[in-house]
C-alpha atoms as a PDB file:
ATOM      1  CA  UNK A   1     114.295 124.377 111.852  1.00  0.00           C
ATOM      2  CA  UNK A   2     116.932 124.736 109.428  1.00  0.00           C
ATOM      3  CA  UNK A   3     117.005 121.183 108.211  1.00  0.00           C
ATOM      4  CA  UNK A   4     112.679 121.676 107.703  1.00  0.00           C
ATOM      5  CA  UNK A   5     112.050 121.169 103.900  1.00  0.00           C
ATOM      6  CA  UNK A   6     109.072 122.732 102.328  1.00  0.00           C
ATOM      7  CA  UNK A   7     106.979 121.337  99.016  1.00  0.00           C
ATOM      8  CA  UNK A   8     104.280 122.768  97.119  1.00  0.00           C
ATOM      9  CA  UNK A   9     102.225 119.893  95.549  1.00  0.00           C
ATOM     10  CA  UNK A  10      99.657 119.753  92.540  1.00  0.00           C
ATOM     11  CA  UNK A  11      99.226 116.035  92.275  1.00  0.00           C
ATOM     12  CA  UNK A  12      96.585 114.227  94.140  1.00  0.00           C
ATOM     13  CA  UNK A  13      99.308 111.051  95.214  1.00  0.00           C
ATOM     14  CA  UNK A  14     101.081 113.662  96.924  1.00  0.00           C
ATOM     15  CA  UNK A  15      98.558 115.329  98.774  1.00  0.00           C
ATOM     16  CA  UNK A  16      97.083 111.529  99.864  1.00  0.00           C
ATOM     17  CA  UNK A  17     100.539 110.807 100.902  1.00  0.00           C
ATOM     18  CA  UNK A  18     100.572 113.630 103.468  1.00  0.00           C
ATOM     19  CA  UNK A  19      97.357 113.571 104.716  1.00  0.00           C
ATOM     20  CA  UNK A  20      97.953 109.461 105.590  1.00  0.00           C
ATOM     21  CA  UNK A  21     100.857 110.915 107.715  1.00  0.00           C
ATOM     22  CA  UNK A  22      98.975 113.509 109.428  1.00  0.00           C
ATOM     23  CA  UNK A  23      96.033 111.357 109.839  1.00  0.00           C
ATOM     24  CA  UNK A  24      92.832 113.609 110.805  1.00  0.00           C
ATOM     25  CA  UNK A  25      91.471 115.527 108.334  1.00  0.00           C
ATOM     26  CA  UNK A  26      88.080 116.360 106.767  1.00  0.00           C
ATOM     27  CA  UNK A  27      87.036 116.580 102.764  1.00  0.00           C
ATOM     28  CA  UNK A  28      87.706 119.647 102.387  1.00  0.00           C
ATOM     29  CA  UNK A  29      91.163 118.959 102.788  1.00  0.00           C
ATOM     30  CA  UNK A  30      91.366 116.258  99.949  1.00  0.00           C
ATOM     31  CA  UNK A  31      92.379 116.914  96.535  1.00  0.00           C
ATOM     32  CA  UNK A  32      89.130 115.947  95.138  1.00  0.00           C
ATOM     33  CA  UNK A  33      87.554 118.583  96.260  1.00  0.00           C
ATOM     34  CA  UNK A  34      89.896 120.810  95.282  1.00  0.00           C
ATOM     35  CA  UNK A  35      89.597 119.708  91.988  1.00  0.00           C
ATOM     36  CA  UNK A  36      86.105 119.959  91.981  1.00  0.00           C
ATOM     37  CA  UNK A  37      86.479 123.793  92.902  1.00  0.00           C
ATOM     38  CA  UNK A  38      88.836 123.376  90.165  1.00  0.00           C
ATOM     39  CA  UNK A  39      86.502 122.306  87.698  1.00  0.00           C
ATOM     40  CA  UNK A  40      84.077 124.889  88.798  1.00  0.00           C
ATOM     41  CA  UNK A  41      86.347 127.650  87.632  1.00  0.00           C
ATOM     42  CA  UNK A  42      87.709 128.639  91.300  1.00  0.00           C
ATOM     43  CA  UNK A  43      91.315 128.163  91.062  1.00  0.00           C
ATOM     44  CA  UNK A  44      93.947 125.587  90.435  1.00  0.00           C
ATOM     45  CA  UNK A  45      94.537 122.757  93.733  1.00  0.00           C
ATOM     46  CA  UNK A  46      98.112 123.650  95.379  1.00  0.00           C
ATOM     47  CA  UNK A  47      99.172 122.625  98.806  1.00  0.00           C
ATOM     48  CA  UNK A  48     101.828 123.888 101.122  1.00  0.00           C
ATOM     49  CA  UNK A  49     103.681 120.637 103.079  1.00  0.00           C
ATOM     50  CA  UNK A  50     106.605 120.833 105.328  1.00  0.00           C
ATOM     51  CA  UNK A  51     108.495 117.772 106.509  1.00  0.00           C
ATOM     52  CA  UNK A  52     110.258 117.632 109.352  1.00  0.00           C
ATOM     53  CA  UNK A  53     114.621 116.342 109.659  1.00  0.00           C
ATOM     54  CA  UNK A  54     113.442 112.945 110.139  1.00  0.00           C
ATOM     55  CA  UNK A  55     110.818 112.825 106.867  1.00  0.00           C
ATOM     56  CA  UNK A  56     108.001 113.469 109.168  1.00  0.00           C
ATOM     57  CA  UNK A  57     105.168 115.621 107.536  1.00  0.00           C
ATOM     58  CA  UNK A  58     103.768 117.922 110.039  1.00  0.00           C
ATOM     59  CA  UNK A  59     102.506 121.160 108.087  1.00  0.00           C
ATOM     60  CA  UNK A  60      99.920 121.174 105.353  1.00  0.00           C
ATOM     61  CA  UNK A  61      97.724 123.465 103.557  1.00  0.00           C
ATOM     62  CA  UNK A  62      95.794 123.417 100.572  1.00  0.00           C
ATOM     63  CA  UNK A  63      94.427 126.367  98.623  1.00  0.00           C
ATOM     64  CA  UNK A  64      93.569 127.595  95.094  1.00  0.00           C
ATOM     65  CA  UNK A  65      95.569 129.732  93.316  1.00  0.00           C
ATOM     66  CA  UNK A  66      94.697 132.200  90.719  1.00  0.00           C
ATOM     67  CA  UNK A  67      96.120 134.790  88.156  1.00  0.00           C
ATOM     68  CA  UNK A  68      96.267 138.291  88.872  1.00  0.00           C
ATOM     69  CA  UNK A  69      95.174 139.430  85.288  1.00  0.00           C
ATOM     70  CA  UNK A  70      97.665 141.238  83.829  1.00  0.00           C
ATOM     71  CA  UNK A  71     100.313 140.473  86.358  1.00  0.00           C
ATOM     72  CA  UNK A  72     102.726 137.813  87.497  1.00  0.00           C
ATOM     73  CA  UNK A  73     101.486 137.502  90.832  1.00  0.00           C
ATOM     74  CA  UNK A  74      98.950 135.372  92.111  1.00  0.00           C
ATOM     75  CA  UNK A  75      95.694 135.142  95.060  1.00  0.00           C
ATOM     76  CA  UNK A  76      95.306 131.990  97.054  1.00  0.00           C
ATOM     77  CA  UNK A  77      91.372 131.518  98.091  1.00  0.00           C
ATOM     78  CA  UNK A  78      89.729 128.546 100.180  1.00  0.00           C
ATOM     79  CA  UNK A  79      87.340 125.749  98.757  1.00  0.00           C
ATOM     80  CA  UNK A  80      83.892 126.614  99.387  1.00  0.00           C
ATOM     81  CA  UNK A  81      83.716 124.680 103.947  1.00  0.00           C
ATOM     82  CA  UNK A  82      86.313 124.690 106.288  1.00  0.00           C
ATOM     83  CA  UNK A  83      89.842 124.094 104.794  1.00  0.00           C
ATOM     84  CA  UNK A  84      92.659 126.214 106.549  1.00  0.00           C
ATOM     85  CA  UNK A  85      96.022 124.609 107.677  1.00  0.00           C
ATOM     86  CA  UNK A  86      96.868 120.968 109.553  1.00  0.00           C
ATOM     87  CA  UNK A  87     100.115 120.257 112.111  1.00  0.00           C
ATOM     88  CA  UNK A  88     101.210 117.225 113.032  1.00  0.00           C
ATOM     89  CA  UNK A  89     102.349 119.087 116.147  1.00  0.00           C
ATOM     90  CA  UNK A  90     100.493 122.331 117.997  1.00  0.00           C
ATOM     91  CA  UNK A  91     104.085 123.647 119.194  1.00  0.00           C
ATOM     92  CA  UNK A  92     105.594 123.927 115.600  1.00  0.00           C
ATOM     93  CA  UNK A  93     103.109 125.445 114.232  1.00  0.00           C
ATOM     94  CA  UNK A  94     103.997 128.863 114.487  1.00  0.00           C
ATOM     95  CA  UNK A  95     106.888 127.910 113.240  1.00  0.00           C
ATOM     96  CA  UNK A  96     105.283 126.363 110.018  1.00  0.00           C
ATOM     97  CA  UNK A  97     103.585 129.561 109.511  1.00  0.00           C
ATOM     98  CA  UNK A  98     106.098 131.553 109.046  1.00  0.00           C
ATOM     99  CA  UNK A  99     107.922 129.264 106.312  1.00  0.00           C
ATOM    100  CA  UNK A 100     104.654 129.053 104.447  1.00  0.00           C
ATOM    101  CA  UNK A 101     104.036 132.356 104.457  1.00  0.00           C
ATOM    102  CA  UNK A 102     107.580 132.744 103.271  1.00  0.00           C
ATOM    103  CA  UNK A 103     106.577 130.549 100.383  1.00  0.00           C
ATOM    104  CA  UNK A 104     103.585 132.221  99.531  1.00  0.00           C
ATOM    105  CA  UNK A 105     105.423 135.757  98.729  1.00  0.00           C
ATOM    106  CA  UNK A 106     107.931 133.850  97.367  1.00  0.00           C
ATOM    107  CA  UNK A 107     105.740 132.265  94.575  1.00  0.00           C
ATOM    108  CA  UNK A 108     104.092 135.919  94.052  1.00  0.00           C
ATOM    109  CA  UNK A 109     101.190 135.443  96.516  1.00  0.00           C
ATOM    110  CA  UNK A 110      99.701 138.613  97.349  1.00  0.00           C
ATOM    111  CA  UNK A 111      96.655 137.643  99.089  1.00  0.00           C
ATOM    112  CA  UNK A 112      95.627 134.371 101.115  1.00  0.00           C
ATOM    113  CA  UNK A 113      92.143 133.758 101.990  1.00  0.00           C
ATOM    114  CA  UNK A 114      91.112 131.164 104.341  1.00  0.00           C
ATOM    115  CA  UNK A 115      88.710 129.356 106.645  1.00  0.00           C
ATOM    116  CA  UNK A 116      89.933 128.032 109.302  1.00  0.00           C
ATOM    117  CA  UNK A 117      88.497 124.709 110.614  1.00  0.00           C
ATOM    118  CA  UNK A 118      86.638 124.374 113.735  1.00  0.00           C
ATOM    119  CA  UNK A 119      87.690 120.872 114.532  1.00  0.00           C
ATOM    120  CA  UNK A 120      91.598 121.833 113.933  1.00  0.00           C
ATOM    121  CA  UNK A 121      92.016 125.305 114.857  1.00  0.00           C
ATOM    122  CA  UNK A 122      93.120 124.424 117.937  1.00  0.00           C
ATOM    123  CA  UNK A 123      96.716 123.721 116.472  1.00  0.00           C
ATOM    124  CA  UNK A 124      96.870 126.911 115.617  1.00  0.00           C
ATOM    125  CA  UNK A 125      98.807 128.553 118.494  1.00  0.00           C
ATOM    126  CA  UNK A 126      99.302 131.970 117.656  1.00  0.00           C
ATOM    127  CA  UNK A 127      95.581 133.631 118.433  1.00  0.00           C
ATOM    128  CA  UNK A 128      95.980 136.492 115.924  1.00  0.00           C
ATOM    129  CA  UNK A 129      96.672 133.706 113.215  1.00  0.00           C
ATOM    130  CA  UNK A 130      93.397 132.176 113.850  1.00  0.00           C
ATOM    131  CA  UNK A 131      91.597 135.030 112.026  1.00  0.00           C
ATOM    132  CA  UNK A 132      87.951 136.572 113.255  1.00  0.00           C
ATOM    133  CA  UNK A 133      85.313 134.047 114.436  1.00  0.00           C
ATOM    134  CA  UNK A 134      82.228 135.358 112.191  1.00  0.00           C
ATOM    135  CA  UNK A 135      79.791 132.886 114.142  1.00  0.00           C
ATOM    136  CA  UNK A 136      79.709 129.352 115.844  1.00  0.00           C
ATOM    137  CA  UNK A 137      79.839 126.101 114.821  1.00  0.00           C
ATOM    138  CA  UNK A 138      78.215 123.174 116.328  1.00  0.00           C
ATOM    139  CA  UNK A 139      79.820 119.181 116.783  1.00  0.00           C
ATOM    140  CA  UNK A 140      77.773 116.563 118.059  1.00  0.00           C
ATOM    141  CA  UNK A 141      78.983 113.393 118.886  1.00  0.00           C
ATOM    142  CA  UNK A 142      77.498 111.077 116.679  1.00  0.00           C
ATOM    143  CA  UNK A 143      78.950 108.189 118.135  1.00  0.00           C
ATOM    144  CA  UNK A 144      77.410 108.279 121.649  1.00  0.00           C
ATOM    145  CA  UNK A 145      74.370 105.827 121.384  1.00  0.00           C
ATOM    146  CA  UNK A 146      71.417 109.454 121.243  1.00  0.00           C
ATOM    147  CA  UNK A 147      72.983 111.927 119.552  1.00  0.00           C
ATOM    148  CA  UNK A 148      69.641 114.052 119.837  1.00  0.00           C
ATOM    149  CA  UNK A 149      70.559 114.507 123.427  1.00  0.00           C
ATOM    150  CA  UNK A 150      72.595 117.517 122.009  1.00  0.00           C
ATOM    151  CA  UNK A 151      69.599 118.970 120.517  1.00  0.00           C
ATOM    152  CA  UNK A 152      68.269 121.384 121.750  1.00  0.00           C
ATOM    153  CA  UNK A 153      64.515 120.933 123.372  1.00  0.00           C
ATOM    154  CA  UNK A 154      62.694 122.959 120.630  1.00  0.00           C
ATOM    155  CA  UNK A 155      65.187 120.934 117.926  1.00  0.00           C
ATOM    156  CA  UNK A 156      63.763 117.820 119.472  1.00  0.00           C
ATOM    157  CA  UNK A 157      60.083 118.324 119.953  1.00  0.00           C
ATOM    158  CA  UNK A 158      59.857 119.151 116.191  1.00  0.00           C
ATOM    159  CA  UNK A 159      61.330 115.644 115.479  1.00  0.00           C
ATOM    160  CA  UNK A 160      58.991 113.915 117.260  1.00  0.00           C
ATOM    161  CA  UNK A 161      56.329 115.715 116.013  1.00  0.00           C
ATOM    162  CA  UNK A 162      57.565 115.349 112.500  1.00  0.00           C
ATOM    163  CA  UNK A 163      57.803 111.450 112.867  1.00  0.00           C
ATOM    164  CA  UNK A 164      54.182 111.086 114.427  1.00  0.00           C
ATOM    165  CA  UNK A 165      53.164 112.796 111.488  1.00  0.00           C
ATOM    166  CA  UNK A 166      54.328 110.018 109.411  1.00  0.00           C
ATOM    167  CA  UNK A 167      57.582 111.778 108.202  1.00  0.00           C
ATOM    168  CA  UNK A 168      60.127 109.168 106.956  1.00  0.00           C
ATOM    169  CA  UNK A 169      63.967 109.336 106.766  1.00  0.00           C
ATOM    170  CA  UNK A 170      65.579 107.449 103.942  1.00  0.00           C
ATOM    171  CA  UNK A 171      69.743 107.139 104.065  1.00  0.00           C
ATOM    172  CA  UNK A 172      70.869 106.915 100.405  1.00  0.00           C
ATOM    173  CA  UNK A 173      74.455 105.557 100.809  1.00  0.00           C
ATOM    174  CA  UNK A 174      74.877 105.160  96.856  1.00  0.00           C
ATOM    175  CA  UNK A 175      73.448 108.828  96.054  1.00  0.00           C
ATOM    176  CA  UNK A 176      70.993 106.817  93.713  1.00  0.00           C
ATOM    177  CA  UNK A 177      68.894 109.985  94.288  1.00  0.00           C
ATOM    178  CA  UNK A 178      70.784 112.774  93.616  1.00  0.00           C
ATOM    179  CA  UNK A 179      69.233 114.209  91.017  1.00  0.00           C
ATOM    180  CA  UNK A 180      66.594 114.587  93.315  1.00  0.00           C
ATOM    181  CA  UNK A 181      68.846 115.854  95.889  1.00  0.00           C
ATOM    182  CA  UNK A 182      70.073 118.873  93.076  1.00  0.00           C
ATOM    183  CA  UNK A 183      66.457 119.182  92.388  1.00  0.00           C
ATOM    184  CA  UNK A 184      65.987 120.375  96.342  1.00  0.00           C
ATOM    185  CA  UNK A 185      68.847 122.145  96.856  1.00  0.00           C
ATOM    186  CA  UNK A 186      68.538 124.297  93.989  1.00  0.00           C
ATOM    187  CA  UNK A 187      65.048 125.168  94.485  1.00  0.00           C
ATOM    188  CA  UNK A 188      66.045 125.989  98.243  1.00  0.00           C
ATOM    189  CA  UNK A 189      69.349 128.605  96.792  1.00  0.00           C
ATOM    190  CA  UNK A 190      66.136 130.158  94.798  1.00  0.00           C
ATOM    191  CA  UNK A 191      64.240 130.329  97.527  1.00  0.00           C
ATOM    192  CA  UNK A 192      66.822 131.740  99.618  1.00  0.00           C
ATOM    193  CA  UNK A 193      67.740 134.352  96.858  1.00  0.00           C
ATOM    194  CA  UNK A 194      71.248 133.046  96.927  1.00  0.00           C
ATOM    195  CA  UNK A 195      74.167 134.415  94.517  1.00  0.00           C
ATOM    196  CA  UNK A 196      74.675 132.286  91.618  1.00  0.00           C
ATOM    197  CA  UNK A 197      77.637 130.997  93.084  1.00  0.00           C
ATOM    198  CA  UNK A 198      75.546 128.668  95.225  1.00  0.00           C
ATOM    199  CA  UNK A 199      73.589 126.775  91.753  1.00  0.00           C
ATOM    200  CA  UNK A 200      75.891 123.871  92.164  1.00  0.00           C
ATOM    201  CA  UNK A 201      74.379 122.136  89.095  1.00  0.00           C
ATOM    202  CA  UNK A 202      74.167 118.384  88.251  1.00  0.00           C
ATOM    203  CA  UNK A 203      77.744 117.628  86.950  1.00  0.00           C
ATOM    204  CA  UNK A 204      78.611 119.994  90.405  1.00  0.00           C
ATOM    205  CA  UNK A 205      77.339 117.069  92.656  1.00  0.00           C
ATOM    206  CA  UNK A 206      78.050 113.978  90.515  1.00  0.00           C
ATOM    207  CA  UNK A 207      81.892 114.666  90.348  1.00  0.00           C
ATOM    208  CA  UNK A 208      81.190 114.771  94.437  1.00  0.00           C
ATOM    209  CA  UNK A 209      79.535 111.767  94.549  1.00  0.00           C
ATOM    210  CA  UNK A 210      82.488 109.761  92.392  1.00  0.00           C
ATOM    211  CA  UNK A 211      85.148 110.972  94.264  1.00  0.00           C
ATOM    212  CA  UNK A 212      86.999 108.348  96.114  1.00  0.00           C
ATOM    213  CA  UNK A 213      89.090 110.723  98.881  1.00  0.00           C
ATOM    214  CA  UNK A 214      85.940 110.677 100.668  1.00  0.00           C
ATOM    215  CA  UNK A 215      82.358 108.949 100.917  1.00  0.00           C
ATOM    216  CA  UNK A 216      79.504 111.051 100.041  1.00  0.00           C
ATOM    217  CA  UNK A 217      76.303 110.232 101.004  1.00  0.00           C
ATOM    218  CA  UNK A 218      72.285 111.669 101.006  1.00  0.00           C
ATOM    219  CA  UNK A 219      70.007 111.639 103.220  1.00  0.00           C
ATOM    220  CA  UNK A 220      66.113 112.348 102.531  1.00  0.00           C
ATOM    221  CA  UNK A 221      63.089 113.238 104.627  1.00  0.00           C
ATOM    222  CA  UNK A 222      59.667 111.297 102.979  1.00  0.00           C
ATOM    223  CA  UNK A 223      56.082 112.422 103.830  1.00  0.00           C
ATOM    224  CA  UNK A 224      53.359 110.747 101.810  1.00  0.00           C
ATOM    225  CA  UNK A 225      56.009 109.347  99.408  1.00  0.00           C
ATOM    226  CA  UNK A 226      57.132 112.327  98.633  1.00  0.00           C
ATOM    227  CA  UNK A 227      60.804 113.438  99.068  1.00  0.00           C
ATOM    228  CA  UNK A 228      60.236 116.945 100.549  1.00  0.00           C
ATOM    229  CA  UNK A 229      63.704 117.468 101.842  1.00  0.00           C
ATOM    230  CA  UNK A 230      67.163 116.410 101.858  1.00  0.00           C
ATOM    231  CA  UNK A 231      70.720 116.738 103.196  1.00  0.00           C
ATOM    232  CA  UNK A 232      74.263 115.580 101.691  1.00  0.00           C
ATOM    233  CA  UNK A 233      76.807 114.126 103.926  1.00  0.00           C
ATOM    234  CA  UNK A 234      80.527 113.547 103.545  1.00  0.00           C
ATOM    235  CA  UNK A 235      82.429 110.663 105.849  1.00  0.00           C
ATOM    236  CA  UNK A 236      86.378 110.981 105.957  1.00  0.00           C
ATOM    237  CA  UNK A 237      87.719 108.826 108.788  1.00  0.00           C
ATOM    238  CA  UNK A 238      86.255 109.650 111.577  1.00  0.00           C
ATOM    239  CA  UNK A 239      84.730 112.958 110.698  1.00  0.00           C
ATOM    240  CA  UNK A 240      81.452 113.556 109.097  1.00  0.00           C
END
């Protein structure tokens, strides 16, 4: 363990590199959308790497840090999804923990928060480092040839019913409509009496849309001609 080296990174180059190595990952790992929480006021992008005697990356994870006011020290918080920590290897990662933790109060950190990924949280050995499960989260297969066999029945007699009723889905792959898409969501938020947090706002979803470490895409439900409902969609290898 001795011959481990840590980095902390701010560039996006650097963060591609080690995500290439470690190969799965999801957007919320990427530095885009970092820098899109960024941009949003929510911290700057840093990321916590450790590489391995033979140059091997097998620890990562990304944050944003903030001032203390009035202090030297610093907070790390998550992007807004599922970020928390990658390995390369489930055995090491205790391991990893404990040098980037050692980093962290090194660099003045006096609070991490973090949501840990459902698809990755497996590598996570240590149970107690896993943090409190506050609910579930569902994966479906979209690969298998019906993915509405994992509906549920209910889930699935409302989509029939919706499509004899002449309901239309429309996959925008360019985002052509998003304006239409913010116009949707932030009527939902309103409707939902959601914190102002939650008003992503034009500029909010066009930075997403041009960001090239992952492929965002909309999809719309049509009735009448009449766009009455839409969801946004982000691809990065083979997770959606």
């Amino acid at each position: 363990m001795s011959t481990w080296t840590l980095d902390i990174f701010y560039q996006k180059k650097d963060w591609f590199d080690v995500l290439s190595q470690l190969g799965s990952y999801d957007f919320v790992h990427t530095f885009d959308f970092h820098w899109i929480a960024r941009e949003n006021g929510e911290g700057e992008p840093v990321v916590f790497v450790i590489k391995d005697a033979n140059g091997e990356y097998i620890a990562f994870w990304p944050a944003l840090k903030r001032e203390i006011i009035g202090t030297s020290l610093f907070d790390l918080t998550s992007v807004y999804g599922y970020a928390g920590p990658l390995f390369k290897y489930e055995e090491y990662s205790d391991r990893c923990l404990s040098l980037i933790f050692s980093a962290m109060r090194e660099m003045g950190v006096v609070a991490l928060f973090s949501r840990m990924h459902p698809l990755f949280i497996e590598q996570i050995q240590e149970q107690a480092l896993r943090g409190v499960q506050l609910g579930d989260v569902i994966v479906i297969d979209a690969q298998q040839q019906s993915p509405l066999v994992s509906y549920r029945s209910g889930h699935r007699y409302e989509i029939r019913k919706a499509l004899a009723s002449g309901l239309q889905i429309h996959v925008d792959h360019q985002c052509d409509g998003m304006n239409e898409f913010v116009e949707i969501y932030q009527q939902s938020m309103r409707d939902l009496d959601a914190s102002d947090y939650y008003l992503f706002n034009a500029n909010y979803f066009n930075v997403i849309k041009e960001a090239t470490d992952f492929k965002a895409f909309l999809i719309f439900a049509e009735l009448d001609g009449k766009k009455i409902a839409a969801s946004m969609f982000f691809v990065t290898g083979k997770v959606m």
